[in-house]
C-alpha atoms as a PDB file:
ATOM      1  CA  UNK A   1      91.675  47.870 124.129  1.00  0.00           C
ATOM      2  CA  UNK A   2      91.741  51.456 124.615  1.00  0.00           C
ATOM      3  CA  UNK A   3      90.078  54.271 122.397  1.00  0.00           C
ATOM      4  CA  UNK A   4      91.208  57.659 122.649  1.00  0.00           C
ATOM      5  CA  UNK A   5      87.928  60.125 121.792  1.00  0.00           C
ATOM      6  CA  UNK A   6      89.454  63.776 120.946  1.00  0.00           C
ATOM      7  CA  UNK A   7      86.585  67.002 120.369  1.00  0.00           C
ATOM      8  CA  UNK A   8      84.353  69.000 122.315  1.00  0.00           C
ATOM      9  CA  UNK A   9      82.323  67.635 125.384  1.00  0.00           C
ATOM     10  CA  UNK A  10      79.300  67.276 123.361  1.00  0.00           C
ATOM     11  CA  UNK A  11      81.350  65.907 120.288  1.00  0.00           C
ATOM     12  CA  UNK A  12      83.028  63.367 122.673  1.00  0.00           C
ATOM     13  CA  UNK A  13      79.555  62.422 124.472  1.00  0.00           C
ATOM     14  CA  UNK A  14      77.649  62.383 120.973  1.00  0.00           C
ATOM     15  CA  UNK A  15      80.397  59.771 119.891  1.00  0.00           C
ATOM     16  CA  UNK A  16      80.298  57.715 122.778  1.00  0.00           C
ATOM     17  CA  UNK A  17      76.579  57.208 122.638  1.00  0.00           C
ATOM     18  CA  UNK A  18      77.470  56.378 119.109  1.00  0.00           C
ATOM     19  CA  UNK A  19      79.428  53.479 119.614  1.00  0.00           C
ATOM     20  CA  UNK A  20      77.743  52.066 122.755  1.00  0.00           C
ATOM     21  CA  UNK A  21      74.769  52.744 120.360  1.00  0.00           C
ATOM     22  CA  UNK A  22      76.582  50.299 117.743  1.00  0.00           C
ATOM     23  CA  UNK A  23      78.360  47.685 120.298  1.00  0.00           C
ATOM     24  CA  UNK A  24      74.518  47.250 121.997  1.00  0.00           C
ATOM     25  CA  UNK A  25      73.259  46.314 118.068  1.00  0.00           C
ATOM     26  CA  UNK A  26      75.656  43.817 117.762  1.00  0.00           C
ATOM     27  CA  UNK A  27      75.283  41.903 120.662  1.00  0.00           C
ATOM     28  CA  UNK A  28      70.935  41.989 120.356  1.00  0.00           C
ATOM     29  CA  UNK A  29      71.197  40.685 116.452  1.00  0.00           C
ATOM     30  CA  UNK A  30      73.438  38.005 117.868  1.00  0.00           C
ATOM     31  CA  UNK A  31      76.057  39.880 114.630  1.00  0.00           C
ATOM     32  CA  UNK A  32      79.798  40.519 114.538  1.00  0.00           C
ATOM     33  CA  UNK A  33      80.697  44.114 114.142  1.00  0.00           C
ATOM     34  CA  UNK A  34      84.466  44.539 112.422  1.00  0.00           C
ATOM     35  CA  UNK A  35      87.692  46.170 113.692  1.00  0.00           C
ATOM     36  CA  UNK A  36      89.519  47.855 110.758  1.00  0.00           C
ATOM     37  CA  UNK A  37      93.559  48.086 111.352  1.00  0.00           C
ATOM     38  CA  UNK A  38      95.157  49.402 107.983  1.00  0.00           C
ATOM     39  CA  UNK A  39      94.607  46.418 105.390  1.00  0.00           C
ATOM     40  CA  UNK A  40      93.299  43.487 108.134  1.00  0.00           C
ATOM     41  CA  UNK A  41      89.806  43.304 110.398  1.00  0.00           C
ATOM     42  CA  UNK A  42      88.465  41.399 112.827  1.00  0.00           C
ATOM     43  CA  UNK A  43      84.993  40.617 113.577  1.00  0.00           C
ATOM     44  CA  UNK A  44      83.911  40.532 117.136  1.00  0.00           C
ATOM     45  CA  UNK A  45      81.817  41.651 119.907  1.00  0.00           C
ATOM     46  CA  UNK A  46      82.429  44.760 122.645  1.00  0.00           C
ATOM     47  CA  UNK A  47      80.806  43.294 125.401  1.00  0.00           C
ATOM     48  CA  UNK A  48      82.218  45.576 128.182  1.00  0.00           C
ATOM     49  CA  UNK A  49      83.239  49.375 127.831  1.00  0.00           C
ATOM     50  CA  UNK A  50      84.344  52.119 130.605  1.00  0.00           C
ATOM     51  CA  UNK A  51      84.927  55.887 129.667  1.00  0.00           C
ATOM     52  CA  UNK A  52      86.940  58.120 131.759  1.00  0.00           C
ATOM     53  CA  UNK A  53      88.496  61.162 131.936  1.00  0.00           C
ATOM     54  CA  UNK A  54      92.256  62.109 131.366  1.00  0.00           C
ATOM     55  CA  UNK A  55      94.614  64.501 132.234  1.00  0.00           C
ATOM     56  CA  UNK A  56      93.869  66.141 128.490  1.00  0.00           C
ATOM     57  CA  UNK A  57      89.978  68.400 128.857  1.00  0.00           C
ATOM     58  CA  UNK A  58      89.623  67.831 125.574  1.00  0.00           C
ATOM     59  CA  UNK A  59      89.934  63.655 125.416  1.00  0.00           C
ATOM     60  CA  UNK A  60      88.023  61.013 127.127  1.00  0.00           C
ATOM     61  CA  UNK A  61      89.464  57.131 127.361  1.00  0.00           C
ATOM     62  CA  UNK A  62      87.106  54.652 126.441  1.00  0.00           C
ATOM     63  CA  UNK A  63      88.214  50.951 127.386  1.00  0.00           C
ATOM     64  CA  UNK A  64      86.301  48.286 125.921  1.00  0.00           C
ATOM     65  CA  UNK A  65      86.483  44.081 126.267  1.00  0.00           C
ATOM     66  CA  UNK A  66      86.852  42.041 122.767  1.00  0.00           C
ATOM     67  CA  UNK A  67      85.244  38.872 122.130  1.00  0.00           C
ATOM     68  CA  UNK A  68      86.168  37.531 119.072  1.00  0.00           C
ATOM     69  CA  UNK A  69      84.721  34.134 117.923  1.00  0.00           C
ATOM     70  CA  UNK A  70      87.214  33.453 115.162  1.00  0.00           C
ATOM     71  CA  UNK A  71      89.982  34.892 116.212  1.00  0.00           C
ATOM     72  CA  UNK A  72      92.419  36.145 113.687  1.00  0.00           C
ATOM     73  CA  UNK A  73      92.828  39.379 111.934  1.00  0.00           C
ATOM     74  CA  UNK A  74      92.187  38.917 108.264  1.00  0.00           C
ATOM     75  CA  UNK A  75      93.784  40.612 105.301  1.00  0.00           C
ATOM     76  CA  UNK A  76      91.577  39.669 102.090  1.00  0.00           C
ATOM     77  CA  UNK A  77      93.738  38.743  99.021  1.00  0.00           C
ATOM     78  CA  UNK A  78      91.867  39.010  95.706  1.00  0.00           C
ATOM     79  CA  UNK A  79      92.031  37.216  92.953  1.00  0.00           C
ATOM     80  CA  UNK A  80      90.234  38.164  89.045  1.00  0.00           C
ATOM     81  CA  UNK A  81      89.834  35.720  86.473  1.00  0.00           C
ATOM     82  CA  UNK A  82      88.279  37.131  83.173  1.00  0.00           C
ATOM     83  CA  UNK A  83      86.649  34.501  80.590  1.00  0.00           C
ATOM     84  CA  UNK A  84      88.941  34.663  77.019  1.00  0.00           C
ATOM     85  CA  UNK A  85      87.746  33.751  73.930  1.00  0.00           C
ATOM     86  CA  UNK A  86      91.432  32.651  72.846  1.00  0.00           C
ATOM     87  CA  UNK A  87      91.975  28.927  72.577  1.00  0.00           C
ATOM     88  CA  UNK A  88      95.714  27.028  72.705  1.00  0.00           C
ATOM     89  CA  UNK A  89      95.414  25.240  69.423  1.00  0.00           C
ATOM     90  CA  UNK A  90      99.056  24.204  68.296  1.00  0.00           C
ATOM     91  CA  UNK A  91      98.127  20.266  68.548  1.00  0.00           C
ATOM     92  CA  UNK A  92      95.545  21.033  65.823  1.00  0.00           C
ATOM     93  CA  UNK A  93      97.661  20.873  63.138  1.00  0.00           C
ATOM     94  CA  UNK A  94      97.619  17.219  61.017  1.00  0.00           C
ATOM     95  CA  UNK A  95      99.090  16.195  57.799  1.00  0.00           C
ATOM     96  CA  UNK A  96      95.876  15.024  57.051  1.00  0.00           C
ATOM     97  CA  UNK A  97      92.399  16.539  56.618  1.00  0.00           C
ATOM     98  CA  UNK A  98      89.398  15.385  58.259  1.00  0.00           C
ATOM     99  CA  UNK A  99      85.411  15.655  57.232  1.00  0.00           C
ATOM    100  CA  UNK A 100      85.053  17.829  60.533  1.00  0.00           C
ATOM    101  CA  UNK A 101      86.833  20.442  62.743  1.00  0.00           C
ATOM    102  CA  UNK A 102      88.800  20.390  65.662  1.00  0.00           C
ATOM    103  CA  UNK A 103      88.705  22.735  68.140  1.00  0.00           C
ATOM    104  CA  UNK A 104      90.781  23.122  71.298  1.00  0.00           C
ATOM    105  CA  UNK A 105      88.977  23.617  74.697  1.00  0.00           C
ATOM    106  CA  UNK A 106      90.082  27.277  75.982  1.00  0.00           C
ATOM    107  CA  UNK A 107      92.442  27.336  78.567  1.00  0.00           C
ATOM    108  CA  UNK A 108      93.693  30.079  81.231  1.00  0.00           C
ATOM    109  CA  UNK A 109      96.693  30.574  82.736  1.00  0.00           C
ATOM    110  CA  UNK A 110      98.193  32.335  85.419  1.00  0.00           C
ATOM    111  CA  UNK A 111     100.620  32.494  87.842  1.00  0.00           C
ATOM    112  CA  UNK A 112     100.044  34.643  91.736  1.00  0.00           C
ATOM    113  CA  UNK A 113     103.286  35.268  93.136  1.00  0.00           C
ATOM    114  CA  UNK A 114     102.686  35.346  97.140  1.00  0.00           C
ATOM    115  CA  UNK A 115     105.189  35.404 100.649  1.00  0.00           C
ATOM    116  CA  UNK A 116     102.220  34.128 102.590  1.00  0.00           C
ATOM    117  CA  UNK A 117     103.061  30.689 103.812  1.00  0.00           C
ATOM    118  CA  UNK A 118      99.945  29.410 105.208  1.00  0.00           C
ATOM    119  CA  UNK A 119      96.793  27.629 104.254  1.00  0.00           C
ATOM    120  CA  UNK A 120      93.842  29.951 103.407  1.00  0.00           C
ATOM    121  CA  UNK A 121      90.032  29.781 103.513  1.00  0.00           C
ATOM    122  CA  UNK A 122      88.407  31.271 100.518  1.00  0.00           C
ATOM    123  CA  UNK A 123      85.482  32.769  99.125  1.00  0.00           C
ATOM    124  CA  UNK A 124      85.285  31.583  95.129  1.00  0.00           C
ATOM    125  CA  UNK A 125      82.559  33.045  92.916  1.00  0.00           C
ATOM    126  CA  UNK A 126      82.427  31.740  89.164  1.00  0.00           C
ATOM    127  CA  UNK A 127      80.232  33.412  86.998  1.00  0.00           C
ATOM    128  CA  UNK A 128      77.719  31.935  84.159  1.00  0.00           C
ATOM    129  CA  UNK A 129      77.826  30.769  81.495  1.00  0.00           C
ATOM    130  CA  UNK A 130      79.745  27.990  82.841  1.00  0.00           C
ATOM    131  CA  UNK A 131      79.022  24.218  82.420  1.00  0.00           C
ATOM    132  CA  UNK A 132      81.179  21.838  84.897  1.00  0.00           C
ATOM    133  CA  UNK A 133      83.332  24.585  86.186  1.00  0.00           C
ATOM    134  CA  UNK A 134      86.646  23.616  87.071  1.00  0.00           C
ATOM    135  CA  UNK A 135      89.386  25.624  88.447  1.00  0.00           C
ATOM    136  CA  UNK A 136      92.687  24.246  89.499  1.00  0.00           C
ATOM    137  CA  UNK A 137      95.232  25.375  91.981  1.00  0.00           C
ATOM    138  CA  UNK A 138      98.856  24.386  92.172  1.00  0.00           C
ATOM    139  CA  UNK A 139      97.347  20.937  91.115  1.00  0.00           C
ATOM    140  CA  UNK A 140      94.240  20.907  93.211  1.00  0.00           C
ATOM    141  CA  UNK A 141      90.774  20.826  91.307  1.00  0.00           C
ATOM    142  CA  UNK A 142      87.564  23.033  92.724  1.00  0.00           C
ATOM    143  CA  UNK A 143      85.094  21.094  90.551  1.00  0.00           C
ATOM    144  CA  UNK A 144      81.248  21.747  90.546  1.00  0.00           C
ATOM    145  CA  UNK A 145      79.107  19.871  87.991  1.00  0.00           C
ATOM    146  CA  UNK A 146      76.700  21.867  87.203  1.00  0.00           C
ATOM    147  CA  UNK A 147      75.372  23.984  84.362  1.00  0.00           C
ATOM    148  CA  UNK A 148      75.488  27.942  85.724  1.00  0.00           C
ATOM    149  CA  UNK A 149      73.228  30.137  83.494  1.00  0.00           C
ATOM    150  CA  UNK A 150      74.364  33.515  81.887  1.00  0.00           C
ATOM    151  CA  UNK A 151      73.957  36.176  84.753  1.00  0.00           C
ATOM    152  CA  UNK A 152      74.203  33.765  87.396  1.00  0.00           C
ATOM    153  CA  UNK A 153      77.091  33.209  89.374  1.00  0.00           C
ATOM    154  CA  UNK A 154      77.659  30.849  92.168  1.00  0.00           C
ATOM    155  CA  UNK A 155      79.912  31.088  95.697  1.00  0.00           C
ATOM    156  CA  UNK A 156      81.822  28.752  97.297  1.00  0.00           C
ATOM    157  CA  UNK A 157      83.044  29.386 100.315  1.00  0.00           C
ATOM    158  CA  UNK A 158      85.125  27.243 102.610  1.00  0.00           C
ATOM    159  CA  UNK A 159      84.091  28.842 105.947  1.00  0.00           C
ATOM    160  CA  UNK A 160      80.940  28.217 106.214  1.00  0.00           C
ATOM    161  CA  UNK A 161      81.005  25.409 103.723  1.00  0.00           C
ATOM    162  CA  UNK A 162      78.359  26.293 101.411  1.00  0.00           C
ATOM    163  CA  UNK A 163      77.864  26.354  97.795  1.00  0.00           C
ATOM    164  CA  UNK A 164      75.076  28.592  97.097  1.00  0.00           C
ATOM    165  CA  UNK A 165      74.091  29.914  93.210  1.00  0.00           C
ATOM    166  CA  UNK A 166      72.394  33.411  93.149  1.00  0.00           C
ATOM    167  CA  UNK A 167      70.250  33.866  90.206  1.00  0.00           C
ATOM    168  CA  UNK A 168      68.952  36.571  88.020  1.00  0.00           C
ATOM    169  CA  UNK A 169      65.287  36.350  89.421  1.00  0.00           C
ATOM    170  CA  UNK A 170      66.906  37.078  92.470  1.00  0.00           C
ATOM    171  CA  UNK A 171      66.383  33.076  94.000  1.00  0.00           C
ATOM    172  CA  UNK A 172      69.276  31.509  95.433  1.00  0.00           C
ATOM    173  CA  UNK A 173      69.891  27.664  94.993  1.00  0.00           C
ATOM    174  CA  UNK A 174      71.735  25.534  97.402  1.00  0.00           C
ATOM    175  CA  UNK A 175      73.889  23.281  94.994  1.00  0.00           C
ATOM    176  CA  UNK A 176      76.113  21.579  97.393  1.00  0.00           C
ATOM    177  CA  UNK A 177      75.348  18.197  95.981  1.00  0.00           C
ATOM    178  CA  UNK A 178      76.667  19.277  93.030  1.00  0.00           C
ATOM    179  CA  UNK A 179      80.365  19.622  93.853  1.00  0.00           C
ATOM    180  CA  UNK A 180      83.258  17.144  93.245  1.00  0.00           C
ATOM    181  CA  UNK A 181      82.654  14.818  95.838  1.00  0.00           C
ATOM    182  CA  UNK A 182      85.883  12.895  95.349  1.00  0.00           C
ATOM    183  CA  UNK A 183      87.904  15.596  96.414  1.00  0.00           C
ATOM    184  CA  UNK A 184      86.960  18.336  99.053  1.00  0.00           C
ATOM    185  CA  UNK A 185      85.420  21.649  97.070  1.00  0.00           C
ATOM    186  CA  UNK A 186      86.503  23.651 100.786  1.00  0.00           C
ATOM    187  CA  UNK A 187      89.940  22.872 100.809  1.00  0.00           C
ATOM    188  CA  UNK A 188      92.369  25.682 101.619  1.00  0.00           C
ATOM    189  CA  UNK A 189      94.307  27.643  99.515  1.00  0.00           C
ATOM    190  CA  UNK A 190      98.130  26.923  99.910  1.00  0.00           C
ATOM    191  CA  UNK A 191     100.480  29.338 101.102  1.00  0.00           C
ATOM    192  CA  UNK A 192     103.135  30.566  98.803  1.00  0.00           C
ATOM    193  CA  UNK A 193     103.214  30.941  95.083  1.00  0.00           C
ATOM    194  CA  UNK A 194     100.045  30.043  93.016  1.00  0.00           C
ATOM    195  CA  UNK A 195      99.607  28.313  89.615  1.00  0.00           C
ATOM    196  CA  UNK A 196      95.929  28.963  88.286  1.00  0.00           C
ATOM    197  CA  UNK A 197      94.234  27.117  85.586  1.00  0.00           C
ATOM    198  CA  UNK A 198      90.898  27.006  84.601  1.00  0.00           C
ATOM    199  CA  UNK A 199      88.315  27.221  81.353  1.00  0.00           C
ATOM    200  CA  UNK A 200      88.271  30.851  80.613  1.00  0.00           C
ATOM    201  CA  UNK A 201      84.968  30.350  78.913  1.00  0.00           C
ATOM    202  CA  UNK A 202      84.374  31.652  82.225  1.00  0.00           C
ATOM    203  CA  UNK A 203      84.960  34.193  85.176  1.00  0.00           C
ATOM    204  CA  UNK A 204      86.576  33.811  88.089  1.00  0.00           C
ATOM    205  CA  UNK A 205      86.767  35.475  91.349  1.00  0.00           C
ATOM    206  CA  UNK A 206      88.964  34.543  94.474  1.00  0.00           C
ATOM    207  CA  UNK A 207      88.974  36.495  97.748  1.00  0.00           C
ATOM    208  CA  UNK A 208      91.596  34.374 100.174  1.00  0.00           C
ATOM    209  CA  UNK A 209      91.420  35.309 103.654  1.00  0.00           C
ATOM    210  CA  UNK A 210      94.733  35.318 104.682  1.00  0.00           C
ATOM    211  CA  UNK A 211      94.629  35.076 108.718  1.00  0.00           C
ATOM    212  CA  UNK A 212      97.208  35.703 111.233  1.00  0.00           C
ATOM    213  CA  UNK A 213      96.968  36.504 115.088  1.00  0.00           C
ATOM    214  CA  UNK A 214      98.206  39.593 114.844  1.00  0.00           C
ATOM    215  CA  UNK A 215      98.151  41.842 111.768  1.00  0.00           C
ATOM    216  CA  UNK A 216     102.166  42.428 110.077  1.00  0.00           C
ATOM    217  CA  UNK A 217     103.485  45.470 110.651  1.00  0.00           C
ATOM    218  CA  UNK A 218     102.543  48.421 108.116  1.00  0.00           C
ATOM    219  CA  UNK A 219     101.577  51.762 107.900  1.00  0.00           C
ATOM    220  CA  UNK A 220      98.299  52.892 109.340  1.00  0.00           C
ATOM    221  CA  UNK A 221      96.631  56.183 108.293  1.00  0.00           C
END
């Protein structure tokens, strides 16, 4: 890959040092830096880099060497699922009364249109209150039981596999043995169109990475 520096001498030199500065950082904490191109990133290493001169005084070519460990540019999709306190209650009707109430669980609804076609790892956070979450996508349950206080919240994600809940005393539980266990918690998110439904008692957010190995065409600025 090849950056093209534009300024002053001293601008160009003090932005070199910059990003060698940067690069070096990375590869001591043993830590990704990210490439940014329009809406997708990659995370990698620069674990070689030559500057040189060019025919142009005021620009200086700086080649560097990739190394990406996961391998695909990313373009994060996200997802917002807000808690309701309306409830579907038409099968509550009876031509009879009863000693005690009904009430209808709450349910939420939505539908993510999407050209995507592939299979997506995902980053789910559900916020508390929530007691045995349950989200389900185009007929696939993400199930945790568990009860998640008020101002906690809890992330699943399907990289690294881990199902951590982040509390308001700022600990952090692992909770892993408390997923579904029937049915993987990390599967991916199908491409395509996407039926949601889920207890809007509670939030949800979804961040799918949607991966390619090359970002689509688009406009850069």
């Amino acid at each position: 890959t090849e950056l093209t520096l534009e300024g002053g001498e001293r601008q160009r030199q003090a932005i070199v040092d910059a990003l060698h500065d940067d690069f070096e950082a990375d590869l001591r904490n043993k830590k990704t830096g990210r490439i940014i191109w329009g809406s997708y990133y990659i995370d990698c290493f620069v674990i070689e880099s030559n500057t040189a001169p060019t025919d142009i005084p005021t620009r200086t070519l700086n080649k560097i060497k990739i190394y990406a460990p996961y391998p695909y540019w990313v373009q994060d999709y996200n997802i917002e699922l807000l808690p309701s306190e309306e409830t579907e209650s038409e099968f509550l009707d009876f031509p009879i009364n009863f000693p005690f109430d009904f009430t209808a669980p709450t349910i939420g609804k939505t539908t993510i249109k999407s050209d995507f076609p592939f299979a997506s790892e995902f980053e789910m956070v559900i916020f508390g209150p929530a007691v045995n979450p349950r989200v389900t996508i185009n007929l696939y349950s993400y199930v945790l039981y568990t009860t998640i206080p008020d101002g906690a919240y809890v992330v699943i994600d399907s990289r690294k596999k881990t199902v951590m809940q982040f509390n308001t005393d700022g600990t952090q539980s692992n909770i892993f043995n408390l997923r579904n266990k029937t049915d993987s918690i990390f599967q991916k998110i199908p491409g395509g169109n996407l039926r949601i439904t889920w207890d809007a008692t509670f939030g949800v957010n979804i961040t799918i990475h949607r991966e390619r190995s090359e970002p689509r065409a688009e406009v850069v600025t």
